[in-house]
Protein backbone atom coordinates (compact mmCIF):
# COMPACT_ATOMS: atom_id res chain seq x y z
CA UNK A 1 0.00 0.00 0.00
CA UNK A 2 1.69 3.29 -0.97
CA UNK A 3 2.29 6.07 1.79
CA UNK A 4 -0.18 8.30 0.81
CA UNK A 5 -2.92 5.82 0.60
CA UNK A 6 -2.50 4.86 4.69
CA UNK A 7 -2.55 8.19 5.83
CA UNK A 8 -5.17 9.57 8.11
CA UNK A 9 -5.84 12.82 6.04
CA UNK A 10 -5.49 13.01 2.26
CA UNK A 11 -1.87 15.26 1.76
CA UNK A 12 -1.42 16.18 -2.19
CA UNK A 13 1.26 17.47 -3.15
CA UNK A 14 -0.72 20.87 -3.98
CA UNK A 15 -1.08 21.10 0.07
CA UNK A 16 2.83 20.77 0.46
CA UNK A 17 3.71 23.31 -1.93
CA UNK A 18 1.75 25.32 -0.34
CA UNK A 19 2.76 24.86 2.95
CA UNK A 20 6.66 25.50 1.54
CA UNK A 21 5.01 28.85 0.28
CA UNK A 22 3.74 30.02 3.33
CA UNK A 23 6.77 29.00 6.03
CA UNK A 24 8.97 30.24 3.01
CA UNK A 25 7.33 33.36 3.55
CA UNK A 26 6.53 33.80 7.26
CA UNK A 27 9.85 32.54 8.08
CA UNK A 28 12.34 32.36 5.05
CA UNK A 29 12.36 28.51 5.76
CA UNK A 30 13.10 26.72 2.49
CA UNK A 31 12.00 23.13 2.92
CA UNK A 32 13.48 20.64 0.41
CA UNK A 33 11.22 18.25 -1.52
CA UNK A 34 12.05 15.48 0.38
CA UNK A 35 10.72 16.96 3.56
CA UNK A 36 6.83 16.23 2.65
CA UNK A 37 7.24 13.33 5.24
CA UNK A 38 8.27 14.94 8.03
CA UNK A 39 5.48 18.31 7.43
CA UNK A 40 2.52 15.65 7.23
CA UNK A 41 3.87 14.22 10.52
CA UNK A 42 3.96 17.30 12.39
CA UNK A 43 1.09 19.22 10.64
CA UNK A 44 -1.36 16.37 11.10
CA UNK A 45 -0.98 16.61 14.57
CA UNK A 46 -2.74 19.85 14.45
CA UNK A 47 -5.35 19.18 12.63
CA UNK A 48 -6.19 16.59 14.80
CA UNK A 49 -6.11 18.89 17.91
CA UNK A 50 -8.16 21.36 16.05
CA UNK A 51 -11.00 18.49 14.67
CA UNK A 52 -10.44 19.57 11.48
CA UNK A 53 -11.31 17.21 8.28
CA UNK A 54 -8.38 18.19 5.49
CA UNK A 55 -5.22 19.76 5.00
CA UNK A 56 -7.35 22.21 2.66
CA UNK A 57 -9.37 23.17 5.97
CA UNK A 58 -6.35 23.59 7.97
CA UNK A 59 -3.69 26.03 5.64
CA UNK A 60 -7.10 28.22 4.76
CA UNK A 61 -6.73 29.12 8.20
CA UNK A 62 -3.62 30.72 6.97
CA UNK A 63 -4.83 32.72 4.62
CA UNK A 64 -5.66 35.35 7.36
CA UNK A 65 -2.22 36.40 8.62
CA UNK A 66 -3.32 37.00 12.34
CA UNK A 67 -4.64 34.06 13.05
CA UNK A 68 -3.18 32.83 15.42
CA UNK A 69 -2.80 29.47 14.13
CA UNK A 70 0.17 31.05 12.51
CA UNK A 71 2.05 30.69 16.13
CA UNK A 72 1.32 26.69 16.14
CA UNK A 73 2.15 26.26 12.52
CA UNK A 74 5.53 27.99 12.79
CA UNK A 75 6.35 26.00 15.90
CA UNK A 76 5.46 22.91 14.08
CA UNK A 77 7.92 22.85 11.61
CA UNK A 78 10.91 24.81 13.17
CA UNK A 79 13.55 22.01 13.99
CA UNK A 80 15.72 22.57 17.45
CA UNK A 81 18.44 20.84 17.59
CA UNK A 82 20.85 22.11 20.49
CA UNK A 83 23.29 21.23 23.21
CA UNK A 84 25.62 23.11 26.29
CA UNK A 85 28.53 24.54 24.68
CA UNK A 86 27.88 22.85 21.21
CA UNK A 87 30.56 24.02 18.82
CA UNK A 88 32.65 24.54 22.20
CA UNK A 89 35.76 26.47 20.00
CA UNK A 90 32.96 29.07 19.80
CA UNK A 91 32.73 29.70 23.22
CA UNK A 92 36.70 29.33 23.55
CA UNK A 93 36.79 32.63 21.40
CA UNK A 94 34.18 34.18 22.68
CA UNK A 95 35.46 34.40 26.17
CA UNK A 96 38.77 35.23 25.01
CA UNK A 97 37.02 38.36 22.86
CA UNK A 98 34.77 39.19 26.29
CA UNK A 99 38.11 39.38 28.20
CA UNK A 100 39.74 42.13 25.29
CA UNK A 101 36.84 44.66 25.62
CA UNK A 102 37.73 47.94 27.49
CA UNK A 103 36.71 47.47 31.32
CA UNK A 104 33.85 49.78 32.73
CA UNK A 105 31.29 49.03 29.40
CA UNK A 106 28.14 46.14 29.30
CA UNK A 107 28.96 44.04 26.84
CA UNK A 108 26.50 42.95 24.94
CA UNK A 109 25.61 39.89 23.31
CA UNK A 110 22.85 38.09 21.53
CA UNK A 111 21.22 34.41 20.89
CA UNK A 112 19.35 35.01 17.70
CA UNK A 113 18.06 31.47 17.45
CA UNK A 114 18.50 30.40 20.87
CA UNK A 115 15.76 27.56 20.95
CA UNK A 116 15.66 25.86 24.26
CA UNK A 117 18.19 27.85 26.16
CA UNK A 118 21.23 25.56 25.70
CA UNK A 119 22.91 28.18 23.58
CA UNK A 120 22.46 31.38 25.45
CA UNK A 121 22.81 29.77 28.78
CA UNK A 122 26.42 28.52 27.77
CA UNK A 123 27.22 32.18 26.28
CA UNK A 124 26.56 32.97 29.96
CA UNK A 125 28.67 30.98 31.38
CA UNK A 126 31.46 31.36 28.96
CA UNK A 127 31.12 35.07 30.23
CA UNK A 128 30.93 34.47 33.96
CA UNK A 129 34.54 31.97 33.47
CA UNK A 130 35.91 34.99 31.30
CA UNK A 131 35.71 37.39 34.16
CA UNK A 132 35.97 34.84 37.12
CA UNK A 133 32.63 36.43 39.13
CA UNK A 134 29.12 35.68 39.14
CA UNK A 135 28.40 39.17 37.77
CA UNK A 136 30.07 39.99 34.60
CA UNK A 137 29.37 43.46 32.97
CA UNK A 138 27.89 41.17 30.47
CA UNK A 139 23.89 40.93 29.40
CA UNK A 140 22.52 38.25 26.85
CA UNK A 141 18.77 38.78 24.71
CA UNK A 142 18.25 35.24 23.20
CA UNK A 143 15.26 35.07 20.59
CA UNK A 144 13.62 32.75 19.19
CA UNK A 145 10.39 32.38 16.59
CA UNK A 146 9.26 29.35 18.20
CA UNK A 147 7.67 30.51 21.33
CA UNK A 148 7.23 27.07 22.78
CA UNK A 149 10.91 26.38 22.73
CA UNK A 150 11.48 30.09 23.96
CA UNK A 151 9.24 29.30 26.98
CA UNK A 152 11.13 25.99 27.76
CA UNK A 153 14.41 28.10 27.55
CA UNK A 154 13.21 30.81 30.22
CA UNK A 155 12.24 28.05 32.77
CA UNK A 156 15.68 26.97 32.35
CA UNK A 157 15.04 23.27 33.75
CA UNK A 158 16.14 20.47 31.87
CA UNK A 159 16.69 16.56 31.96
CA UNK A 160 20.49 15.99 34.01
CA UNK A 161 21.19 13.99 30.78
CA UNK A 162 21.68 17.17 29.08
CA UNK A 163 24.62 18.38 31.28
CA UNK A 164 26.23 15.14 31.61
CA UNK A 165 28.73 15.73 29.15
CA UNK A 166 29.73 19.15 30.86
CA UNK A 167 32.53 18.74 33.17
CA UNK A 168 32.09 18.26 36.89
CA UNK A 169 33.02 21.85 37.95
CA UNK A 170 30.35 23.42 35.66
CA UNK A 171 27.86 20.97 36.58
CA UNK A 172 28.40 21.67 40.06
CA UNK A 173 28.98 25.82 39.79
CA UNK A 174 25.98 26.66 37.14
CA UNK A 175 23.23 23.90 37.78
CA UNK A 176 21.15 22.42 40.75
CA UNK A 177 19.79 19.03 40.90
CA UNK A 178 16.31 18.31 41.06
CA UNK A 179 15.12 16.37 44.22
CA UNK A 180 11.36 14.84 44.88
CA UNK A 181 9.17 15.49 41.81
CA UNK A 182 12.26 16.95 40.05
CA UNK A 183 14.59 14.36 40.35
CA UNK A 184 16.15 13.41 37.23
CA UNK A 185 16.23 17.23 36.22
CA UNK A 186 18.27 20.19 37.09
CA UNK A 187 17.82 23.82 36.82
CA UNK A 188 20.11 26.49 35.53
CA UNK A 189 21.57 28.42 38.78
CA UNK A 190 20.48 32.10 39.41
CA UNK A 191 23.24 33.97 38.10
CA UNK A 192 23.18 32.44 34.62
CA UNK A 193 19.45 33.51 34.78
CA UNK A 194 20.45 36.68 35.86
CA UNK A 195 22.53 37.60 32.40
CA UNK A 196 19.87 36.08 30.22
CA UNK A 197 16.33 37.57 28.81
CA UNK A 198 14.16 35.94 26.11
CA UNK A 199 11.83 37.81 23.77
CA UNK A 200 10.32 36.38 20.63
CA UNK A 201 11.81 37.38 17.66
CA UNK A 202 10.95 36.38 13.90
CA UNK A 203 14.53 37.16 12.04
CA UNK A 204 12.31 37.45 8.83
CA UNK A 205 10.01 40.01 10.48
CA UNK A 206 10.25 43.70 8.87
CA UNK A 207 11.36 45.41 12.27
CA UNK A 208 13.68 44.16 14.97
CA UNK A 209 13.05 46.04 18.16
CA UNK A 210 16.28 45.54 19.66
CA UNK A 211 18.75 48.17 18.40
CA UNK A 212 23.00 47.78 18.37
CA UNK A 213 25.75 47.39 19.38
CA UNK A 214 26.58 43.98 20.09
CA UNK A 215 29.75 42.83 20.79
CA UNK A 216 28.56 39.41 19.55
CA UNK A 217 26.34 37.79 17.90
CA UNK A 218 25.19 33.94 17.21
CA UNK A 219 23.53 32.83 14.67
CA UNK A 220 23.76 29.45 14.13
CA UNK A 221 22.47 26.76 12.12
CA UNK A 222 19.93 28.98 11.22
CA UNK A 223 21.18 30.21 7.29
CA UNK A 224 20.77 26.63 6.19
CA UNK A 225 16.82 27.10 6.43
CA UNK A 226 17.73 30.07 4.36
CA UNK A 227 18.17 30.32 0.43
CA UNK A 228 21.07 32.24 -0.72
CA UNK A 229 18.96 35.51 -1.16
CA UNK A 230 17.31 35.30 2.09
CA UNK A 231 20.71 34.73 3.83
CA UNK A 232 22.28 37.59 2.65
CA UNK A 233 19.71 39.71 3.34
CA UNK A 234 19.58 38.99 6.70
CA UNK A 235 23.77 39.33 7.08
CA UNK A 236 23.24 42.56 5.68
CA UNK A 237 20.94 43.10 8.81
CA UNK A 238 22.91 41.53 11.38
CA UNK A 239 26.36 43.01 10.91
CA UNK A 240 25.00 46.81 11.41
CA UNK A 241 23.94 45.46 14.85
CA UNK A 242 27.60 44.61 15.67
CA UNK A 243 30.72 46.67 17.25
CA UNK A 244 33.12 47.99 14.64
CA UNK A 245 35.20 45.27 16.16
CA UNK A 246 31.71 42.68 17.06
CA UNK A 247 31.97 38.76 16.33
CA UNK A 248 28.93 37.12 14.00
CA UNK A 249 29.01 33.52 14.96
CA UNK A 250 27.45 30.61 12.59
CA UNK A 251 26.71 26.88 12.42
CA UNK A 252 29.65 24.13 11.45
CA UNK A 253 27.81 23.56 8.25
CA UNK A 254 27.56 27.10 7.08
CA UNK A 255 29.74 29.09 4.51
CA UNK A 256 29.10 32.48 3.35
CA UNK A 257 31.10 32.88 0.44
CA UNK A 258 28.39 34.92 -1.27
CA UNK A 259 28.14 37.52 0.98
CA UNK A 260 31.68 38.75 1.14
CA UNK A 261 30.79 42.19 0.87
CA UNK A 262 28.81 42.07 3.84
CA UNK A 263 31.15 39.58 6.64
CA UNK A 264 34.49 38.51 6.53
CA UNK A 265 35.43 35.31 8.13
CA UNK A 266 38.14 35.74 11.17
CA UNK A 267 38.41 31.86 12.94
CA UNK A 268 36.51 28.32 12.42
CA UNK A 269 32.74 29.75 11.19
CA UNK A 270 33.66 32.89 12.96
CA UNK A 271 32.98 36.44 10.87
CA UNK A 272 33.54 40.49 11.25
CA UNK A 273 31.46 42.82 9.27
CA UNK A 274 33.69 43.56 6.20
CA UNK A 275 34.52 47.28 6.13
CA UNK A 276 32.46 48.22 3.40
CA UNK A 277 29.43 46.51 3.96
CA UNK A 278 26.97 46.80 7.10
CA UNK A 279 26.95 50.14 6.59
């Protein structure tokens, strides 16, 4: 029996091209061909919590931009995919950069896919080890455009499998174990929590409303959602954001060859604005 024949809801490939249409456009998501799969899978869901009969029911929804099924369908198909101190080298040079900057200044950073805290939580303590206190002159926005994620992320609490490859001294300095009802979890300790705020953020929306500088800024594994277009367009809006002398930090898998006139690369997926563009 073919796939599409033991499905619970009839998916044609007219309703998957037009569900790559609208998170292309909401989001600058390109999903690949191949991913019709893995959108039935996750869309389906939705339609079952919302008792609806068809796909054709469900993305005519959509056609009203505020509805607010737009939240649910965005979360849906955003993949997060994260770990403490993933890509550690990054957080090698970024404390090493944090310790440069001229004493007496907040340094600013910013998470601009942060997903479920891992990222910006580790950019805090990368910061805290960099100036050897519990206070750093150092303040992190993380943002994300799934809000369910982003909500995990603030709560900061998180199965002790996910710091067990940390070593012992940061497991014991910048987490607490769960005990009772929590036990098997931990929470991120109070000064990490401290450095951190979360605000949604769509990175394809027309207006940011956080405004420069930042003395760093990571975005990564994000661009690969992005065609080439869409990625340099939103370089071109990220590298304004950053000091004359600010880091842009992307994913292991990401190149940027075609936007040399807008960032430069300075280490392993590591990038400076180039001097004549970001402007």
């Amino acid at each position: 029996m073919a796939v599409a024949e033991a499905r619970e809801f009839a998916f044609a490939r007219s309703d998957f091209e037009r569900v790559r249409a609208l998170i292309h456009g909401r989001a600058g998501i390109s999903l690949a061909p191949a991913k019709r799969d893995m959108v039935y899978s996750r869309l389906v869901r939705r339609l079952r919590a919302l008792h609806l009969d068809s796909f054709g029911d469900y993305l005519a929804r959509l056609d009203d931009p505020d509805n607010p099924e737009w939240e649910a369908f965005t979360n849906a198909l955003t993949t997060n995919l994260t770990a403490f101190f993933r890509e550690p080298h990054h957080f090698e040079i970024l404390a090493g950069h944090l310790r440069l900057q001229s004493r007496g200044e907040t340094l600013r950073l910013w998470s601009s896919a942060s997903s479920t805290g891992e990222e910006p939580y580790s950019m805090a303590m990368a910061a805290i080890e960099a100036f050897g206190r519990d206070d750093p002159p150092v303040r992190i926005l993380a943002t994300d455009v799934d809000t369910q994620v982003l909500a995990a992320a603030e709560r900061g609490v998180y199965p002790i499998e996910r710091i067990e490859k940390l070593d012992e001294e940061r497991r014991r300095r910048f987490f607490s174990r769960g005990t009772g009802s929590m036990e098997g979890y931990c929470r991120v300790a109070e000064p990490l929590r401290r450095l951190v705020s979360f605000r949604p953020l769509n990175l394809l929306a027309e207006r940011w409303p956080m405004r420069g500088p930042f003395h760093g800024i990571f975005c990564r594994n994000v661009m690969i959602y992005f065609d080439k277009p869409t990625q340099h367009r939103l370089l071109a809006r990220l590298t304004p954001l950053l000091t004359p002398d600010g880091l842009l930090f992307a994913g292991h898998s990401e190149s940027f060859f075609h936007a040399a006139d807008v960032v430069t690369p300075c280490g392993r997926t590591v990038y400076r604005r180039t001097a004549k563009g970001g402007t």
